[in-house]
Protein backbone atom coordinates (compact mmCIF):
# COMPACT_ATOMS: atom_id res chain seq x y z
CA UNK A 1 3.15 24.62 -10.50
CA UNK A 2 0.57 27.61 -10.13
CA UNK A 3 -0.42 29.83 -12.90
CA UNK A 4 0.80 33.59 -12.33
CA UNK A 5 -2.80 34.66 -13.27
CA UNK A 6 -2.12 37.94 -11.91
CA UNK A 7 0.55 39.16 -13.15
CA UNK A 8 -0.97 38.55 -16.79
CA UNK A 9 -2.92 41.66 -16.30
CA UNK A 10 -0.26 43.98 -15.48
CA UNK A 11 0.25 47.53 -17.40
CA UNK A 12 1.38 47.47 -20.46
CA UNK A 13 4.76 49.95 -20.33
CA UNK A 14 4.14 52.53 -23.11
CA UNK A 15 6.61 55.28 -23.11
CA UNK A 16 4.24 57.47 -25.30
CA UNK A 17 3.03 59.28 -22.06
CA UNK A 18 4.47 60.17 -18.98
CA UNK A 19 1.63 60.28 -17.26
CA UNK A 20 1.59 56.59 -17.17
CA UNK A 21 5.19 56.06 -15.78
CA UNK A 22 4.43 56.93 -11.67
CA UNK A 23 1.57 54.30 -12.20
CA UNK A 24 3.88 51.71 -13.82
CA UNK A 25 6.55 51.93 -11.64
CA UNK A 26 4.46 51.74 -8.53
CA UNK A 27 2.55 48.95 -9.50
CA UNK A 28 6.12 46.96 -10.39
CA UNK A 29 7.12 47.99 -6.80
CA UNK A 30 3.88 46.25 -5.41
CA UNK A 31 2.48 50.10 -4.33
CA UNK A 32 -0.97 48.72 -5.37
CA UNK A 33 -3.04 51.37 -3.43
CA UNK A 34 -1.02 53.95 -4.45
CA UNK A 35 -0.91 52.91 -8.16
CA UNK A 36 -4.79 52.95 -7.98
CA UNK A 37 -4.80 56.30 -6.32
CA UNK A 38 -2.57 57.81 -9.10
CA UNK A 39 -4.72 55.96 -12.23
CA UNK A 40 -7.32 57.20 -10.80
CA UNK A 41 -6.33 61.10 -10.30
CA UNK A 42 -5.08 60.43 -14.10
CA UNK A 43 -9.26 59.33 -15.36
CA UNK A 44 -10.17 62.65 -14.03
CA UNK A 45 -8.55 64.45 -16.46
CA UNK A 46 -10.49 66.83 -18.82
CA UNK A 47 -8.50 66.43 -21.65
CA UNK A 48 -7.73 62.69 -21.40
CA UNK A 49 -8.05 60.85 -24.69
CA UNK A 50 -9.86 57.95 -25.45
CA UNK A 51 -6.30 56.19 -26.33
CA UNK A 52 -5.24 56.93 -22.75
CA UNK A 53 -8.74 56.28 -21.41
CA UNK A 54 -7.98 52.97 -23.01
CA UNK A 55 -4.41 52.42 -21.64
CA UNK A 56 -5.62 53.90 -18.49
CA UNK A 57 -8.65 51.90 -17.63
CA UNK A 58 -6.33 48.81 -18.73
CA UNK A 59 -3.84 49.40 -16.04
CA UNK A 60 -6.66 50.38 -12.97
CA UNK A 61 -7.68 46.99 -13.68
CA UNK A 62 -4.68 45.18 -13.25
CA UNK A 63 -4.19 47.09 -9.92
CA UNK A 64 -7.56 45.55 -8.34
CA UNK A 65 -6.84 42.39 -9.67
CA UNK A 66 -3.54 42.78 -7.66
CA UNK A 67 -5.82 44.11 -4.83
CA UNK A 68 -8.08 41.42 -5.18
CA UNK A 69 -10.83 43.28 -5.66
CA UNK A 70 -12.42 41.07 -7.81
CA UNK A 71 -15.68 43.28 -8.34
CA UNK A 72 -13.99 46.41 -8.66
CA UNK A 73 -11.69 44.85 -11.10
CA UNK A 74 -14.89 43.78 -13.34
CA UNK A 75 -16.34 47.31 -13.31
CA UNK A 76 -13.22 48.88 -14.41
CA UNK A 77 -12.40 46.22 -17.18
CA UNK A 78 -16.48 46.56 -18.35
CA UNK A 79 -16.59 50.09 -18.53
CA UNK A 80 -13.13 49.58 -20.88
CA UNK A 81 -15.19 47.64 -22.71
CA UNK A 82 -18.36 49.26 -23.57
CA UNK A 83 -15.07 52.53 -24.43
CA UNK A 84 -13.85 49.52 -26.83
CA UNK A 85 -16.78 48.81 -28.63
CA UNK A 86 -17.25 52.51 -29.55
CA UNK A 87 -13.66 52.96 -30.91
CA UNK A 88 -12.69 53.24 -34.55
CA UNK A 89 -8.92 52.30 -33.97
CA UNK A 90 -6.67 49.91 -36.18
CA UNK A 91 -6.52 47.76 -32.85
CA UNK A 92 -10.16 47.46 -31.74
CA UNK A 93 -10.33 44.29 -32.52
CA UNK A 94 -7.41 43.10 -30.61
CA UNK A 95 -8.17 45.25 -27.78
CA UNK A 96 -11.75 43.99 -27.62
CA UNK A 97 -10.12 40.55 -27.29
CA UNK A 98 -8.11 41.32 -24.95
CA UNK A 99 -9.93 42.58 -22.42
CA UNK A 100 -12.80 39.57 -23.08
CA UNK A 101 -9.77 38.02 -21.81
CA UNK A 102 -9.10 40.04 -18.70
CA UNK A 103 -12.57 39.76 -17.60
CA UNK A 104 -12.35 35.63 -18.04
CA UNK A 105 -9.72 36.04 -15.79
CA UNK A 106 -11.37 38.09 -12.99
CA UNK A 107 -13.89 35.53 -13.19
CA UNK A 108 -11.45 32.74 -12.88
CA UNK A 109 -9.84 33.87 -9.74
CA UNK A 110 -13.42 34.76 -8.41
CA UNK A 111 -13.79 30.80 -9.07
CA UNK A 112 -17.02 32.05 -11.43
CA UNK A 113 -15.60 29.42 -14.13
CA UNK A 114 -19.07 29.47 -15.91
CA UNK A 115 -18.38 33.10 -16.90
CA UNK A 116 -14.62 32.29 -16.98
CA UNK A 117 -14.90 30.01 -19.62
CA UNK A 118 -17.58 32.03 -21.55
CA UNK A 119 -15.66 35.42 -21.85
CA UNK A 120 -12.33 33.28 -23.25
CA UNK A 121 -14.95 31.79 -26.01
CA UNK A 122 -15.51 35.21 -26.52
CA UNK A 123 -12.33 35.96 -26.94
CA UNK A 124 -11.70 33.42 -29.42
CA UNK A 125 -14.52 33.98 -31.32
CA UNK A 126 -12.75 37.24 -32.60
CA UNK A 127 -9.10 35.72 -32.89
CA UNK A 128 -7.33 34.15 -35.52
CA UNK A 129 -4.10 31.82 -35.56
CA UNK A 130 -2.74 34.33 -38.25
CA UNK A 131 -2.82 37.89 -36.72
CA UNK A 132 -2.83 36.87 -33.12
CA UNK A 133 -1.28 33.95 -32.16
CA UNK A 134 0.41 35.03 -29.11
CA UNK A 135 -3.05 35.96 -27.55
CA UNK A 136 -4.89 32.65 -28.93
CA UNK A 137 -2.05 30.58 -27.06
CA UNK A 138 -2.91 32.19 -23.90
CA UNK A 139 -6.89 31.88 -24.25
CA UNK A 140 -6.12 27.95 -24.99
CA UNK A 141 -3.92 27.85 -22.09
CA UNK A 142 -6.29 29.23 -19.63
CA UNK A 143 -9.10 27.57 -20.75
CA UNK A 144 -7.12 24.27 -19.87
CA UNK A 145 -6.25 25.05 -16.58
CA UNK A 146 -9.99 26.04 -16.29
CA UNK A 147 -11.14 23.00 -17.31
CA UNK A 148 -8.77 21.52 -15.23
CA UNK A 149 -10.40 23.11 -11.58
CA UNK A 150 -13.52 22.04 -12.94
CA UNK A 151 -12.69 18.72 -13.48
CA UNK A 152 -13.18 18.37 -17.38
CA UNK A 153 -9.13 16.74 -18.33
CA UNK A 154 -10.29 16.04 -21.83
CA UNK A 155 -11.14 19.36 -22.16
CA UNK A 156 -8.24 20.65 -20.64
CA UNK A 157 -6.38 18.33 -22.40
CA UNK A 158 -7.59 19.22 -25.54
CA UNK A 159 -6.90 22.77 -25.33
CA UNK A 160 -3.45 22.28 -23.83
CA UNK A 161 -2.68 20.66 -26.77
CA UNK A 162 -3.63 23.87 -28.85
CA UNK A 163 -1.85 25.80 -26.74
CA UNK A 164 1.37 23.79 -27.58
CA UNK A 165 0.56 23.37 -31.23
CA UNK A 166 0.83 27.34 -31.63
CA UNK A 167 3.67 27.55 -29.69
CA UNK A 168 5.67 25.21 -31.20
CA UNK A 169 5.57 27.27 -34.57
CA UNK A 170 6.44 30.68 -32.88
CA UNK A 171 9.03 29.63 -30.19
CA UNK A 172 12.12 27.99 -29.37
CA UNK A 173 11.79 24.59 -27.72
CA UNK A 174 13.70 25.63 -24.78
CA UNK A 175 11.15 28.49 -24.22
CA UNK A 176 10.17 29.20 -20.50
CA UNK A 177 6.76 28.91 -22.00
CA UNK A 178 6.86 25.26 -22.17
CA UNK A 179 8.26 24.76 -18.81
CA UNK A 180 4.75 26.63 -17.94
CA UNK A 181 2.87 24.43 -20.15
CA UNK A 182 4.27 20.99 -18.92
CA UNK A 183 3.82 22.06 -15.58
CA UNK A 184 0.38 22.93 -15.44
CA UNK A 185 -0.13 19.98 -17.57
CA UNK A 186 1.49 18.13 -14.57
CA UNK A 187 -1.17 19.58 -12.37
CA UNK A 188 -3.83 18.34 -14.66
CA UNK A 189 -2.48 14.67 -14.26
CA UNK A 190 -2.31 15.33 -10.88
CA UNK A 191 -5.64 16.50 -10.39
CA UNK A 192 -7.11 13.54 -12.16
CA UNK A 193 -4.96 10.89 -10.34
CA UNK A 194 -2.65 9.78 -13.12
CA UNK A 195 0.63 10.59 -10.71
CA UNK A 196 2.21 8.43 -13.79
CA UNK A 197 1.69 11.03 -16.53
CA UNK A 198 1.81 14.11 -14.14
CA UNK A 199 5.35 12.95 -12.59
CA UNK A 200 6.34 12.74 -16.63
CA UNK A 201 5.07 16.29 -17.15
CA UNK A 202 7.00 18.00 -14.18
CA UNK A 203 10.00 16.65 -15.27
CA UNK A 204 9.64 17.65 -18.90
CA UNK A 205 8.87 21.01 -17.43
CA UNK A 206 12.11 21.07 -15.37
CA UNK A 207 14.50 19.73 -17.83
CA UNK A 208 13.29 22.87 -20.13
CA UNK A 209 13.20 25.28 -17.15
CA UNK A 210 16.73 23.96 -15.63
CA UNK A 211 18.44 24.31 -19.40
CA UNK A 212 17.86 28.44 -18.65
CA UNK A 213 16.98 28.92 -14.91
CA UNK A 214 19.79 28.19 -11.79
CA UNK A 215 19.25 25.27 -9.72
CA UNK A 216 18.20 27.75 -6.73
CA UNK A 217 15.40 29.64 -9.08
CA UNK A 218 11.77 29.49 -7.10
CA UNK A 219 10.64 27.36 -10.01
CA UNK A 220 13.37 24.86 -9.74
CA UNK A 221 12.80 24.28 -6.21
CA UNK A 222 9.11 24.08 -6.01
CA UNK A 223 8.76 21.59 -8.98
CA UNK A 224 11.45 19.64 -7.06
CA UNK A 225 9.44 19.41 -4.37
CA UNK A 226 6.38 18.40 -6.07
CA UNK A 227 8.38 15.84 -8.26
CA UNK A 228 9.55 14.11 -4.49
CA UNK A 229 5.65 14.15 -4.35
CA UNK A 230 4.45 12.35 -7.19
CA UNK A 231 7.35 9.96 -6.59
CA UNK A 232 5.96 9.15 -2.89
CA UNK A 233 2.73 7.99 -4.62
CA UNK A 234 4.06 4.79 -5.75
CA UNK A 235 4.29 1.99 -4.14
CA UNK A 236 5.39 -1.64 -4.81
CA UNK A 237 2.89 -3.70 -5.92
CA UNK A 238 2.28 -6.18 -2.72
CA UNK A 239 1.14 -2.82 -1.29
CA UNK A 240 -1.59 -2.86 -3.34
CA UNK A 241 -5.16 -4.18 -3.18
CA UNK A 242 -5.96 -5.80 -5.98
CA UNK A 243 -9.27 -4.58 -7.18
CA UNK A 244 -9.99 -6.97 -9.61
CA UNK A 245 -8.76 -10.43 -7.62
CA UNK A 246 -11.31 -12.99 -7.74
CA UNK A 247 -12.84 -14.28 -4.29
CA UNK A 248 -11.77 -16.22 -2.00
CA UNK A 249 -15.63 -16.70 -1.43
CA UNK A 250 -17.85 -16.94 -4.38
CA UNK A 251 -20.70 -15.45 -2.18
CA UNK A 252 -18.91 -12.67 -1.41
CA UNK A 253 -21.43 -9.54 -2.16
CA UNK A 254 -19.01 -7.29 -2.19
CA UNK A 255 -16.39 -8.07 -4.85
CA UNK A 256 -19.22 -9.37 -6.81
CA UNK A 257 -21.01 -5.92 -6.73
CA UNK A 258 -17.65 -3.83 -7.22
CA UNK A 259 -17.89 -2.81 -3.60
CA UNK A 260 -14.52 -1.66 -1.79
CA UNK A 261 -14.51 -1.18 2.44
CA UNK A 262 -11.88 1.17 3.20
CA UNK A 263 -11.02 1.35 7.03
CA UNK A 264 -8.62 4.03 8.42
CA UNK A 265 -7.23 3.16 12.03
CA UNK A 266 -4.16 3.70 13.54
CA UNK A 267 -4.67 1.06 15.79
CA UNK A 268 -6.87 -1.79 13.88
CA UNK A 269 -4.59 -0.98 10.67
CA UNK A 270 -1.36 -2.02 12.01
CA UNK A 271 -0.20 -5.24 10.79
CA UNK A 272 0.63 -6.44 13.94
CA UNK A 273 -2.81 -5.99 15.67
CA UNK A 274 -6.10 -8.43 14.76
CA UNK A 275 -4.36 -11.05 12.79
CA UNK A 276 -6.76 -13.40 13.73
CA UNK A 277 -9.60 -11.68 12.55
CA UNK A 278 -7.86 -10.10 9.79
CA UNK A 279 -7.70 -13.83 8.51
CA UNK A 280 -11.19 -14.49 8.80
CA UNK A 281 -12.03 -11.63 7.03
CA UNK A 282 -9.70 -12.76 4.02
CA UNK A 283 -12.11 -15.71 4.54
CA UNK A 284 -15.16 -14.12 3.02
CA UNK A 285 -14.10 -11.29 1.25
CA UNK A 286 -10.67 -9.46 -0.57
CA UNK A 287 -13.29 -6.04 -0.69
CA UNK A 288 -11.83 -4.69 2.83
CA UNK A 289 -8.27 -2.84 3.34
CA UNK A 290 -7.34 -1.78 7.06
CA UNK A 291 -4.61 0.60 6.63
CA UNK A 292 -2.76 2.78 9.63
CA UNK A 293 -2.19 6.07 8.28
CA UNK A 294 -3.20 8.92 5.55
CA UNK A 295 0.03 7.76 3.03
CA UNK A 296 -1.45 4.14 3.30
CA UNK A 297 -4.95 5.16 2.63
CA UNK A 298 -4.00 7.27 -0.11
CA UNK A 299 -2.00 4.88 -2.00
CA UNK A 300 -5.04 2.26 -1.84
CA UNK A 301 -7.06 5.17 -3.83
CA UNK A 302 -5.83 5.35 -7.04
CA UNK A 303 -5.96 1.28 -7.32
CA UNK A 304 -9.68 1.49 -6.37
CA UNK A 305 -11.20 4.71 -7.47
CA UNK A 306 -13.43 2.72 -9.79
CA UNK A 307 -14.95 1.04 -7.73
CA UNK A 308 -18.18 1.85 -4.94
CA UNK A 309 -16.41 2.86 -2.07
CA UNK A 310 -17.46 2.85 1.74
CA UNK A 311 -14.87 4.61 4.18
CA UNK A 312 -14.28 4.32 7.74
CA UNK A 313 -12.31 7.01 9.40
CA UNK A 314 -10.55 7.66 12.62
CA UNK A 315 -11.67 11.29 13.42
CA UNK A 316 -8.09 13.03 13.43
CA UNK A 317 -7.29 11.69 10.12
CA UNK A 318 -10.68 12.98 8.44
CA UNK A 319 -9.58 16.70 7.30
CA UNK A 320 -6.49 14.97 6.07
CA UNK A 321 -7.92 12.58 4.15
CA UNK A 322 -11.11 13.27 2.66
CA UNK A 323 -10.33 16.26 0.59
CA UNK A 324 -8.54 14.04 -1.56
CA UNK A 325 -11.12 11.06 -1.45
CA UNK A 326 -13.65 13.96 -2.87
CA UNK A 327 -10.66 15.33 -5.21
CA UNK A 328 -9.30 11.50 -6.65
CA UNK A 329 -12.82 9.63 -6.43
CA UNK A 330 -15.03 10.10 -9.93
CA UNK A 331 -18.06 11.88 -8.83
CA UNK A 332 -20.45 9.53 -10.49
CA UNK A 333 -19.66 7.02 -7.51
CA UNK A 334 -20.39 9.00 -4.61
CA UNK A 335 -17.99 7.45 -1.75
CA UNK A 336 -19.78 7.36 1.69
CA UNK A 337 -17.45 8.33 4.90
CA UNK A 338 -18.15 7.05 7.94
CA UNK A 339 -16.10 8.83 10.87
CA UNK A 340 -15.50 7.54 14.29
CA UNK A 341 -14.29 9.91 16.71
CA UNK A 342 -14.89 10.50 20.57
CA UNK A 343 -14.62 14.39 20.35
CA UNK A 344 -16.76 15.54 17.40
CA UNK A 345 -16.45 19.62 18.30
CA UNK A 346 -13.62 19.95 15.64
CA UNK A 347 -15.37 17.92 13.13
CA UNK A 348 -18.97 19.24 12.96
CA UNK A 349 -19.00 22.49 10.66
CA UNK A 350 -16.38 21.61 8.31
CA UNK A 351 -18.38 17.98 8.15
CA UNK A 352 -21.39 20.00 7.50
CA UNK A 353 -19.85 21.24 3.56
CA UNK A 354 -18.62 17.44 2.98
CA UNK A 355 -21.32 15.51 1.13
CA UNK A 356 -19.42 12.18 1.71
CA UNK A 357 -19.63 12.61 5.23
CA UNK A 358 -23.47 13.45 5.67
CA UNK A 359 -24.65 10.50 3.81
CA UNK A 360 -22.58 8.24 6.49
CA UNK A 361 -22.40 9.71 9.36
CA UNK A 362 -19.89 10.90 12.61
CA UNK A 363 -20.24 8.12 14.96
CA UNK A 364 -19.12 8.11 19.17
CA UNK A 365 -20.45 4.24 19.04
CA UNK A 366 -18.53 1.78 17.05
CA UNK A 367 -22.09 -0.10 16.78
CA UNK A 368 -24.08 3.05 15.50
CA UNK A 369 -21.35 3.28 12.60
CA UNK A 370 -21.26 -0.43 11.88
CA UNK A 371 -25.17 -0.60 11.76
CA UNK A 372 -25.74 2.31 9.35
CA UNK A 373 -22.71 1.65 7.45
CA UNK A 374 -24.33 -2.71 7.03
CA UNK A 375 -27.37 -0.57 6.46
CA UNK A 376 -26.19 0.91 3.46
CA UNK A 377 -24.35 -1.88 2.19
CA UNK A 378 -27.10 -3.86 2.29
CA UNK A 379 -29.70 -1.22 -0.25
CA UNK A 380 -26.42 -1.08 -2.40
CA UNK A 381 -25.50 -4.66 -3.14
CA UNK A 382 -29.46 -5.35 -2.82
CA UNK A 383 -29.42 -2.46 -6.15
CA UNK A 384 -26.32 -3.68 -8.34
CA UNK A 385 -26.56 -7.28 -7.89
CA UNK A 386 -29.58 -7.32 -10.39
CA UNK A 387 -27.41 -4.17 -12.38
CA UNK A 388 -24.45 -6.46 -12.47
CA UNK A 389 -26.68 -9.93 -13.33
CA UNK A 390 -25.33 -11.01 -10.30
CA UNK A 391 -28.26 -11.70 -7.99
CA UNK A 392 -27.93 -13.09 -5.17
CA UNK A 393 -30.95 -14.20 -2.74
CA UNK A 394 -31.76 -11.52 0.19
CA UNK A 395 -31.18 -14.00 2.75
CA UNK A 396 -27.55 -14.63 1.39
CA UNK A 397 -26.50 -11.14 1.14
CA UNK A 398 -28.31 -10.59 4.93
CA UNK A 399 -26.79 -13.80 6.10
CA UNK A 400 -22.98 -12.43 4.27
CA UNK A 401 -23.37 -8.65 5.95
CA UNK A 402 -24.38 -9.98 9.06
CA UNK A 403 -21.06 -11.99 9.36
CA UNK A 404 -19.02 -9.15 7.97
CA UNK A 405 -20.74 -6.73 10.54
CA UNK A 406 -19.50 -9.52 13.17
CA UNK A 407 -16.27 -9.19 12.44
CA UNK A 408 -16.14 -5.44 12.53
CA UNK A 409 -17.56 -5.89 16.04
CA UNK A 410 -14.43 -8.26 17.15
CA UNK A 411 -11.84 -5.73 15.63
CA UNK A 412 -13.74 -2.76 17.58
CA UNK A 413 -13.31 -4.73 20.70
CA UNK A 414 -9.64 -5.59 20.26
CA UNK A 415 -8.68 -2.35 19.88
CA UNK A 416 -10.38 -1.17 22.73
CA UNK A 417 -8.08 -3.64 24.64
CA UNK A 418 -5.57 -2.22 22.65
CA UNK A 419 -5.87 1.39 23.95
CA UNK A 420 -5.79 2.84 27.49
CA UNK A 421 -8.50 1.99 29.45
CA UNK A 422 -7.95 5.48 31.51
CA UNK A 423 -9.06 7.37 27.92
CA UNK A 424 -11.56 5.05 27.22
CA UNK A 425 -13.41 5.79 30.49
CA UNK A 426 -12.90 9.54 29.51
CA UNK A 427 -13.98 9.47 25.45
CA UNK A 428 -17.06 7.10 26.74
CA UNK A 429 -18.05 10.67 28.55
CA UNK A 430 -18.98 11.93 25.09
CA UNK A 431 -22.31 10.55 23.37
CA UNK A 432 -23.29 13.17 20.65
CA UNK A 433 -24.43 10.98 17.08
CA UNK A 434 -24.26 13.24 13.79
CA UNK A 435 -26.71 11.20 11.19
CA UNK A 436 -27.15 11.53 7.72
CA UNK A 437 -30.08 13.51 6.72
C-alpha cells in the first residue's frame, strides 16, 4: 500500500489567526493554486510576524508539494529554515526538525534519496524518544520506506522496527498506524521477493485496518487486491525448477557453474510442442526452463534469483517482464536478456535505459541470438569454473555449448513449422540487429 507522502505536509489548522483559515480550507478542498495565491498575498504583509512567517511559509510549502513543484517546494521550506535557525522560540527546536523533515520529503518524491535520507538524519540528530516521539516514529518510518526504493531491506527493516517499537508504547494496537506500518512493510517483502513474508504483512495490516475501517474503505479494497497478488505467486512445487538438483550429466557446465537459461516463448514453451528435444535437453543439463507466458516466467524467478542468469525473450513479452527481472534479480549478478523479435521499432528506446538488454542483445535471427548468447556462456563458465574449483577442460565446455547451441537450433526450427508460414515470409522482411556495446 502507498505512503500518503503528501498529505504529511499539509497546514497545520491553527485557529489563532484568521488569516490562515481561506488558505486551510482551500487547500482541504484541493484549490491548490488558489491556496498558493492566497499564502502568498498573506507573506506580503508588512506587519506579518515571524510566528506567522513561520506558520505561513509552512503551509506554501505543503501547497507545492501538492502542486508538485518539487523545486519551488524546496525554496519555500529553505527559506523557513534559515527564519528557523534565527528564532528564539520555546519550539525552535522542534520546528527545526520538522521542517529537516519536510525537505527529506521533497527530496524523496523528487527520487533525490541521497538528500532524502540525509535531511531525516538530520532530523534525528536533534530528536529525542522523550519529547518527540510522535515525530521520531515518522523519521524511522520514512527512512524505511526509503531504504526500501533503494533497495537496502535491512536497513529498512531495521528502522521499521523502530518505528514500531515507539509506537507500541504510545498507541493502541488496533491503531490505523499499524495497518500503515504492516503494509508498507508488505511492500518491503515484496520489493525484495519474499512474497512469503510480504503476503504475512498485508494481512496483519488488514486484520488491524478491517477491526475499524468498512469492508468497502479504499484501503480495504486495494490491500485485497494486492493480497490476491501475492497469493498468485505461489505455485506447487512440480512447477518449480529445482535450482539446486544435481545433473543428469556430470559435465554439465552449467549447473556446475550456477548457470540458469531462462527461455520465454509462447510457442517453444508450451508443453505440448518440442518434446523430443525437450528430452534431449534434460539429457545434458536441468540449467534450462522453457516457459509460455510472463506468470510462468515469473514464478521460475524467485526459485532462481541466486543463481547467473541468461534470458531469452519473445519481443512482446519484454516490457512485461524485465522490469521485474531488474526489480527481483540481486544486482551483484547482472542477468543478461536476450530478445527475439521480428519488429524491433517498439523495443529500441525503452531497450536503450535497460542494462540487461544491451549486454545481450535484440535479435531478428534466431542464429545471431544463439551465437552471442553461446558466446557469453562460454567467457562465463570459462571464469567460474576455476572460481567454483570446478574446472573443466576448454574443449569440454566448447564441445558441451556447442551441443546445447544445437539444440536451440532444432527448437528454433520447430517452431517455425509451428507458426504461419504467411508471417514468417512477412517478419523475414525485417533484418535490423541491436548488439551489445
Amino acid at each position: 500500500m502507498p505512503t500518503d507522502l503528501t498529505k504529511e505536509t499539509a497546514p497545520a489548522t491553527q485557529k489563532q489567526d484568521d488569516c490562515f483559515a481561506v488558505g486551510d480550507w482551500l487547500y482541504v478542498e484541493c484549490k491548490y493554486e488558489k491556496a498558493r495565491e492566497h499564502f502568498q498575498n498573506v507573506l506580503k504583509r508588512p506587519s506579518l510576524s515571524a510566528s506567522d512567517s513561520v506558520r505561513c511559509y509552512k503551509s506554501l510549502g505543503a501547497v507545492e508539494v501538492e502542486l508538485k513543484n518539487y523545486d519551488e517546494a524546496l525554496d519555500t521550506y529553505n527559506t523557513l529554515l534559515t527564519i528557523l535557525m534565527k528564532c528564539d522560540s520555546p519550539t525552535r527546536k522542534e520546528d527545526i526538525m520538522t521542517c529537516y523533515v519536510s525537505i527529506g520529503k521533497v527530496y524523496w518524491l523528487k527520487g533525490d534519496y541521497v538528500q532524502a535520507i540525509k535531511y531525516h538524519h538530520e532530523a534525528l540528530d536533534l530528536g529525542s524518544l522523550t519529547s518527540n516521539p510522535t515525530v521520531m516514529s515518522t523519521i524511522y518510518k520514512n527512512l524505511a520506506n526509503i531504504y526500501t526504493n533503494t533497495k537496502e531491506f535491512n536497513l529498512s527493516r531495521e528502522n521499521f522496527e523502530k518505528a514500531l517499537e515507539i509506537d507500541r508504547q504510545r498507541l493502541r494496537k488496533d491503531h490505523l498506524q499499524f495497518g500503515q506500518t504492516y503494509a508498507n512493510m508488505g511492500k518491503m517483502y515484496q520489493a525484495e521477493g519474499n512474497y512469503k513474508e510480504a503476503l504475512a504483512y498485508f494481512e496483519k495490516a488488514r486484520e488491524i485496518w478491517l477491526k475499524t475501517l468498512a469492508p468497502t474503505h479504499v484501503y480495504i479494497e486495494k490491500i485485497e487486491k494486492t493480497i490476491g497478488k501475492m497469493k498468485s505467486k505461489f505455485v506447487p512445487a512440480a512447477a518449480i525448477p529445482q535450482p539446486l538438483e544435481q545433473p543428469m550429466n556430470p559435465l554439465d557446465v552449467l549447473a556446475k557453474n550456477n548457470v540458469m537459461i531462462i527461455w520465454l516463448d509462447e510457442y517453444i514453451g508450451r508443453d505440448e510442442n518440442c518434446r523430443a528435444l525437450k528430452k534431449e535437453f534434460r539429457q545434458i543439463t536441468n540449467s534450462l526452463k522453457m516457459v509460455d507466458s510472463v506468470e510462468s516466467c515469473r514464478q521460475c524467478l524467485q526459485h532462481v534469483k541466486d543463481r547467473k542468469l541468461f534470458f531469452i525473450i519473445q519481443g512482446k513479452y519484454a516490457k512485461q517482464i524485465v522490469p521485474e527481472i531488474v526489480q527481483i534479480i540481486p544486482p551483484d549478478m547482472k542477468p543478461i536478456v536476450y530478445i527475439f523479435c521480428f519488429d524491433m521499432t517498439y523495443l529500441m528506446e525503452w531497450a536503450q535505459e535497460q542494462e540487461c538488454i544491451m549486454e545481450g542483445g535484440i535479435f531478428t535471427h534466431e542464429a545471431d541470438l544463439l551465437l552471442r548468447l553461446t558466446n557469453h556462456l562460454n567467457d562465463y563458465v570459462k571464469q567460474k569454473s576455476v572460481e567454483y574449483a570446478n574446472y573443466l577442460q576448454p574443449e569440454l565446455i566448447s564441445k558441451f555449448l556447442a551441443e546445447l547451441k544445437q539444440m536451440f537450433e532444432g527448437c528454433c526450427k520447430a517452431k517455425d513449422a509451428l507458426t504461419s508460414p504467411d508471417q514468417n515470409d512477412n517478419d523475414a522482411n525485417q533484418t535490423a540487429t541491436i548488439m551489445a556495446k
